[in-house]
C-alpha atoms as a PDB file:
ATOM      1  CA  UNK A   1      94.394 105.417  93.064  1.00  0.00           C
ATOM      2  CA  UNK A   2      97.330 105.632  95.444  1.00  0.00           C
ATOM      3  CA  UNK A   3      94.685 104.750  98.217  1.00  0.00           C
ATOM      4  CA  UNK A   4      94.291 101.356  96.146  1.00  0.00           C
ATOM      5  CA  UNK A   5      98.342 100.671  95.263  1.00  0.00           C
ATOM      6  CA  UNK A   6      99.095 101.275  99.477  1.00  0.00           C
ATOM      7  CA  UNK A   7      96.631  98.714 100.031  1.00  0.00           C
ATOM      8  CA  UNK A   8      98.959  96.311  98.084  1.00  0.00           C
ATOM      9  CA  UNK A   9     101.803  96.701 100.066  1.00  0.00           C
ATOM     10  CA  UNK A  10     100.181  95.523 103.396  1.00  0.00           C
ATOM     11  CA  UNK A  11     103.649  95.103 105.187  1.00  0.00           C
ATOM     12  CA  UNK A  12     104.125  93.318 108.333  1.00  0.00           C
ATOM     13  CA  UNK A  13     107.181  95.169 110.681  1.00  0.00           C
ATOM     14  CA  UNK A  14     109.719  92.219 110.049  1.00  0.00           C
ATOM     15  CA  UNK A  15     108.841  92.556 106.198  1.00  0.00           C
ATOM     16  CA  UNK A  16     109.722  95.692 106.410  1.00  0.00           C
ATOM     17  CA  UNK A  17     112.836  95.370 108.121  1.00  0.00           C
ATOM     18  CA  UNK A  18     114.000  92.759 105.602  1.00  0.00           C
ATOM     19  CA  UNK A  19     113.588  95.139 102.902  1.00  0.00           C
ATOM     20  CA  UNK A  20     115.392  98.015 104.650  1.00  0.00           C
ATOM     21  CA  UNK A  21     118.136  95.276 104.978  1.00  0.00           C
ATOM     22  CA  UNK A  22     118.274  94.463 101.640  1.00  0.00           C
ATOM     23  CA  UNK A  23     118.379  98.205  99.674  1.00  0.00           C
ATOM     24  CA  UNK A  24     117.592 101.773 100.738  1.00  0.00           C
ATOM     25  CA  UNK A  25     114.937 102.807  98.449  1.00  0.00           C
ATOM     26  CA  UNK A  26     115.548 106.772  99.353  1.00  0.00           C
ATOM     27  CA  UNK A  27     118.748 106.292  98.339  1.00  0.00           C
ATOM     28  CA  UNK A  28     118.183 104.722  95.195  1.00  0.00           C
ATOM     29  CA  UNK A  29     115.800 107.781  94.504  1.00  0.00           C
ATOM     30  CA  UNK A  30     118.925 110.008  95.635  1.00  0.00           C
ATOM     31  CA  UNK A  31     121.099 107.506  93.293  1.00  0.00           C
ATOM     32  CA  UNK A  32     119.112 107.526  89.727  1.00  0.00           C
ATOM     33  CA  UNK A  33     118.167 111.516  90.302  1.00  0.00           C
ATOM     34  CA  UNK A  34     121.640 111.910  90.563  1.00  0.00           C
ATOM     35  CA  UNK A  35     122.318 110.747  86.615  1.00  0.00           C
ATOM     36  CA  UNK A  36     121.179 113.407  85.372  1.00  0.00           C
ATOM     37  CA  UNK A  37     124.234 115.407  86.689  1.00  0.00           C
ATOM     38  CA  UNK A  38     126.755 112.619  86.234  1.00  0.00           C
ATOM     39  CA  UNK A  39     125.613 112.404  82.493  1.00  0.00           C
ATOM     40  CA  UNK A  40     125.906 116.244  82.351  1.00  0.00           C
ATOM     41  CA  UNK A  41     129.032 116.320  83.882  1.00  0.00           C
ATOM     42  CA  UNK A  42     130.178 113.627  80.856  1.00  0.00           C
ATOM     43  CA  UNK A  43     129.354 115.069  77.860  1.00  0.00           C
ATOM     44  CA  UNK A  44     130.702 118.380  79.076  1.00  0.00           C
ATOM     45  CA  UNK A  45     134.202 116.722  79.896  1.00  0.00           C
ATOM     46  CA  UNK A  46     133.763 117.486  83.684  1.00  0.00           C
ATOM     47  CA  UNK A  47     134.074 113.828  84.078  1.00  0.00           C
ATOM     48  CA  UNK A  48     136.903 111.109  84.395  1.00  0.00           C
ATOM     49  CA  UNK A  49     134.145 108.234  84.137  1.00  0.00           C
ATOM     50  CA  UNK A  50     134.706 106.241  81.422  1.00  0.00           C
ATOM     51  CA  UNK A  51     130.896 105.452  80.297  1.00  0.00           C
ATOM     52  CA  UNK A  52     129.974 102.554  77.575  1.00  0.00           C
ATOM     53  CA  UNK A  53     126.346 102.323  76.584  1.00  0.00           C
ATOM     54  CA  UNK A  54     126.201  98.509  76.893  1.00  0.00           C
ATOM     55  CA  UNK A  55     127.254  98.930  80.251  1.00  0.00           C
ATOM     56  CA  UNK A  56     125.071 102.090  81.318  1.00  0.00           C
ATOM     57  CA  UNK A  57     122.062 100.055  79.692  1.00  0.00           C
ATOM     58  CA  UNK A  58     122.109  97.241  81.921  1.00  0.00           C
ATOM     59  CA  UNK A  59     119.254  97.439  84.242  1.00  0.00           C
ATOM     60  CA  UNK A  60     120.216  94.696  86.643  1.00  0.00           C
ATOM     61  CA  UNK A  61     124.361  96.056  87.538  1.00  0.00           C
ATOM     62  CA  UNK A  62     123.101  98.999  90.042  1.00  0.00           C
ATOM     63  CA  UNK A  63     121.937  98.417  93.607  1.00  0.00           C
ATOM     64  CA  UNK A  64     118.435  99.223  92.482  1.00  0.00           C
ATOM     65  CA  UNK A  65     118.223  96.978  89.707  1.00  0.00           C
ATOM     66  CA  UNK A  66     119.806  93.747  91.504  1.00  0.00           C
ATOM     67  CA  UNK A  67     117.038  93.973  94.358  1.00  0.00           C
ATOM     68  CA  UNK A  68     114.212  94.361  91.141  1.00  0.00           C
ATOM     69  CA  UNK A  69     115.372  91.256  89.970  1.00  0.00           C
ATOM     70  CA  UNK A  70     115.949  89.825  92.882  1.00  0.00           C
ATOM     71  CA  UNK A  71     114.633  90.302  96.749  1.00  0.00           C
ATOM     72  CA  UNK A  72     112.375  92.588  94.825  1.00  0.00           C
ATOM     73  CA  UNK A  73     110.786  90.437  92.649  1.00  0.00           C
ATOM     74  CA  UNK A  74     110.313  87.619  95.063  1.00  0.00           C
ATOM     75  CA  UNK A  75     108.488  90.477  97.730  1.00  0.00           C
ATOM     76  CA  UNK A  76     106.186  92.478  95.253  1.00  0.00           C
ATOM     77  CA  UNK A  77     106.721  90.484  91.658  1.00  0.00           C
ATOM     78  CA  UNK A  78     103.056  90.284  90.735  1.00  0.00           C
ATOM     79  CA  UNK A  79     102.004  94.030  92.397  1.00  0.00           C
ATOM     80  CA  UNK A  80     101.427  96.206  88.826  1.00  0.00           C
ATOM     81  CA  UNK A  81     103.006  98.852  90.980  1.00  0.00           C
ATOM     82  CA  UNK A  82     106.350  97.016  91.503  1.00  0.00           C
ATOM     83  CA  UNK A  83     105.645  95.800  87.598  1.00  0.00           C
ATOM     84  CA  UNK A  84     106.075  99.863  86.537  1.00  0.00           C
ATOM     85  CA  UNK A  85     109.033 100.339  88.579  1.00  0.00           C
ATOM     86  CA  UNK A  86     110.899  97.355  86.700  1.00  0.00           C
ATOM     87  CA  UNK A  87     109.762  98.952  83.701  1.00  0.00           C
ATOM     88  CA  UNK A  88     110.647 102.251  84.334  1.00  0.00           C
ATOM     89  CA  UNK A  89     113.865 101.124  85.597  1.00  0.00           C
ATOM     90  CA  UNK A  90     114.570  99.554  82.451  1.00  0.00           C
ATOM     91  CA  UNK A  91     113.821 102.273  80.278  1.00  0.00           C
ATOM     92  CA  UNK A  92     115.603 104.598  82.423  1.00  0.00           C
ATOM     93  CA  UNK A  93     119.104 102.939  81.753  1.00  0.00           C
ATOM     94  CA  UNK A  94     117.985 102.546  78.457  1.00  0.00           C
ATOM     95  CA  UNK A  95     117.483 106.056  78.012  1.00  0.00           C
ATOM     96  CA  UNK A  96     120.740 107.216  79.504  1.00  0.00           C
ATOM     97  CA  UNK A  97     123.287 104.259  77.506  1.00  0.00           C
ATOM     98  CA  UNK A  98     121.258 106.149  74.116  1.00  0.00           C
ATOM     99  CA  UNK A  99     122.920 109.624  75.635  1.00  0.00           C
ATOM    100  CA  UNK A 100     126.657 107.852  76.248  1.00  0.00           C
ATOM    101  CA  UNK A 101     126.391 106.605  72.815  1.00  0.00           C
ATOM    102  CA  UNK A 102     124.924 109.937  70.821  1.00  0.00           C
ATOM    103  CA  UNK A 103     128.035 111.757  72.636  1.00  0.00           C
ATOM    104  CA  UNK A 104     130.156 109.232  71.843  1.00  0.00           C
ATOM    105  CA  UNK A 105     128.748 108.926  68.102  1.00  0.00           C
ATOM    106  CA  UNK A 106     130.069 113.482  68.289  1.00  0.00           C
ATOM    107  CA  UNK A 107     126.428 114.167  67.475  1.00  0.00           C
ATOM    108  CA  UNK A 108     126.618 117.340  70.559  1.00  0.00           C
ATOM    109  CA  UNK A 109     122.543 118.174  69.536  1.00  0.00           C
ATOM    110  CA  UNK A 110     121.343 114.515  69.951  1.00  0.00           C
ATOM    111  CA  UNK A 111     123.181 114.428  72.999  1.00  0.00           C
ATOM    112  CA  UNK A 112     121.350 117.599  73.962  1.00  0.00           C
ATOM    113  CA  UNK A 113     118.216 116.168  73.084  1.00  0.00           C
ATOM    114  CA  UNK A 114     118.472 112.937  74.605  1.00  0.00           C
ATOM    115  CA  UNK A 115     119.421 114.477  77.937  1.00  0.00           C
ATOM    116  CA  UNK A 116     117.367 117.155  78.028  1.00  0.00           C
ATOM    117  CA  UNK A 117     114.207 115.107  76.960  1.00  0.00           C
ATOM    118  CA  UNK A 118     114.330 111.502  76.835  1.00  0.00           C
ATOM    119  CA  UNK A 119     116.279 110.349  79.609  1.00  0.00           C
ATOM    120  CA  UNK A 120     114.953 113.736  81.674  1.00  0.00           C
ATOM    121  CA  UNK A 121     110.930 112.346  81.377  1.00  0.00           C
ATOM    122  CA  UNK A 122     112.008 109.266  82.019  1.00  0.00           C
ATOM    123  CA  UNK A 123     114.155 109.861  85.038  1.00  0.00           C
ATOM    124  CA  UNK A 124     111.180 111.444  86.846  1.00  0.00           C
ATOM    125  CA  UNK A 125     108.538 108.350  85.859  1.00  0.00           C
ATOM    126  CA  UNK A 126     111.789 105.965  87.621  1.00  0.00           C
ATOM    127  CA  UNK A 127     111.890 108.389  90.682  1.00  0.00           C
ATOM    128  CA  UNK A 128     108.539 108.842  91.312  1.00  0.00           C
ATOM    129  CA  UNK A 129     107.663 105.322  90.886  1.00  0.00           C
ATOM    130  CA  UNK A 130     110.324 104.884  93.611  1.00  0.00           C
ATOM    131  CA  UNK A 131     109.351 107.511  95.576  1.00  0.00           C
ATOM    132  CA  UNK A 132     106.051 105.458  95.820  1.00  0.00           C
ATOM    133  CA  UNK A 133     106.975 102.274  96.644  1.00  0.00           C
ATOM    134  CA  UNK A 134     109.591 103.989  99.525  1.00  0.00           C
ATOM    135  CA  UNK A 135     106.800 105.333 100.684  1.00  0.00           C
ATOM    136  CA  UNK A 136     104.666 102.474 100.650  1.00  0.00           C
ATOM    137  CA  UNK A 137     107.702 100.150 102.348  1.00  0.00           C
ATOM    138  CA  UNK A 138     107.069 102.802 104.843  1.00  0.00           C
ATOM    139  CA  UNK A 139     103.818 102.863 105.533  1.00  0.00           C
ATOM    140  CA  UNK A 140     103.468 106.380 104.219  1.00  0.00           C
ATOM    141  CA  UNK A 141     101.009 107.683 101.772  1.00  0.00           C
ATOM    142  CA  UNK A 142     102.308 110.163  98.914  1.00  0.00           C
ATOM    143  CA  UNK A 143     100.029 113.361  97.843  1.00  0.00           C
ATOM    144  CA  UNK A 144     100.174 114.323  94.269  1.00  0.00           C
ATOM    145  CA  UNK A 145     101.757 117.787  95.460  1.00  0.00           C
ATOM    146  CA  UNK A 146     104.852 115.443  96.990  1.00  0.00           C
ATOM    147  CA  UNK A 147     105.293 113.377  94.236  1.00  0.00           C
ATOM    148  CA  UNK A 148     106.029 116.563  91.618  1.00  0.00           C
ATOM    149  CA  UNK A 149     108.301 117.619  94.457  1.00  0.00           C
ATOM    150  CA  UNK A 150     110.168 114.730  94.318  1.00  0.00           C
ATOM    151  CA  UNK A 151     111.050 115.632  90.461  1.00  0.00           C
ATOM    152  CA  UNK A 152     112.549 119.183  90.531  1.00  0.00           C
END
């Protein structure tokens, strides 16, 4: 199957360079892996952010999510591959405003639960959809073994 998606993202070396102009999809990874911590890090009061769910929800404010609906969107738009990512992407932020708001609601074991299941599963379907379209920008294959790698 991954065999099949690389195929779709037949990249010529100056379309490649305009993407690596216009975002650095490693760092995006490192970016949206990193939530998990930065949520942590609020609901245990180790944290100065100031989060509100309507703003953590919004899929198009990060780095990531302006290039999916923009540069993004007009490179890969119809590619099902690039389809899941802006799906997952979506989700993701959706996933992790529901957290902001259960801790901000005082329910501590939705919180919890959000974290530690929700937004956790859907963290690691956002990074590893990333993780494969990084790899595909470059020209790289991913083996299942790397992609589970990517997640711990």
């Amino acid at each position: 199957m991954l065999k099949k998606m690389f195929s779709l993202f037949s990249l010529t070396s100056s379309q490649r360079q305009e993407i690596h102009r216009e975002i650095n999809l490693f760092e995006a990874m490192q970016a949206h892996a990193a939530w998990k911590k930065r949520l942590n890090d609020y609901v245990e009061n180790r944290s100065s952010e100031e989060l509100q769910p309507h703003q953590v929800g919004m899929d198009n404010r990060c780095v990531l999510g302006k290039w999916i609906h923009g540069p993004g969107k007009e490179h890969f738009g119809d590619e099902p591959l690039f389809r899941q990512l802006e799906e997952e992407h979506a989700k993701f932020h959706y996933h992790a405003s529901k957290v902001v708001e259960a801790y901000q609601a005082g329910d501590k074991a939705l919180t919890e639960r959000l974290l530690s299941d929700n937004f956790s599963e859907q963290s690691r379907k956002t990074v590893n959809c990333l993780a494969k379209i990084n790899a595909m920008v470059e020209g790289k294959e991913l083996t299942q073994q790397q992609l589970v790698l990517q997640t711990v």
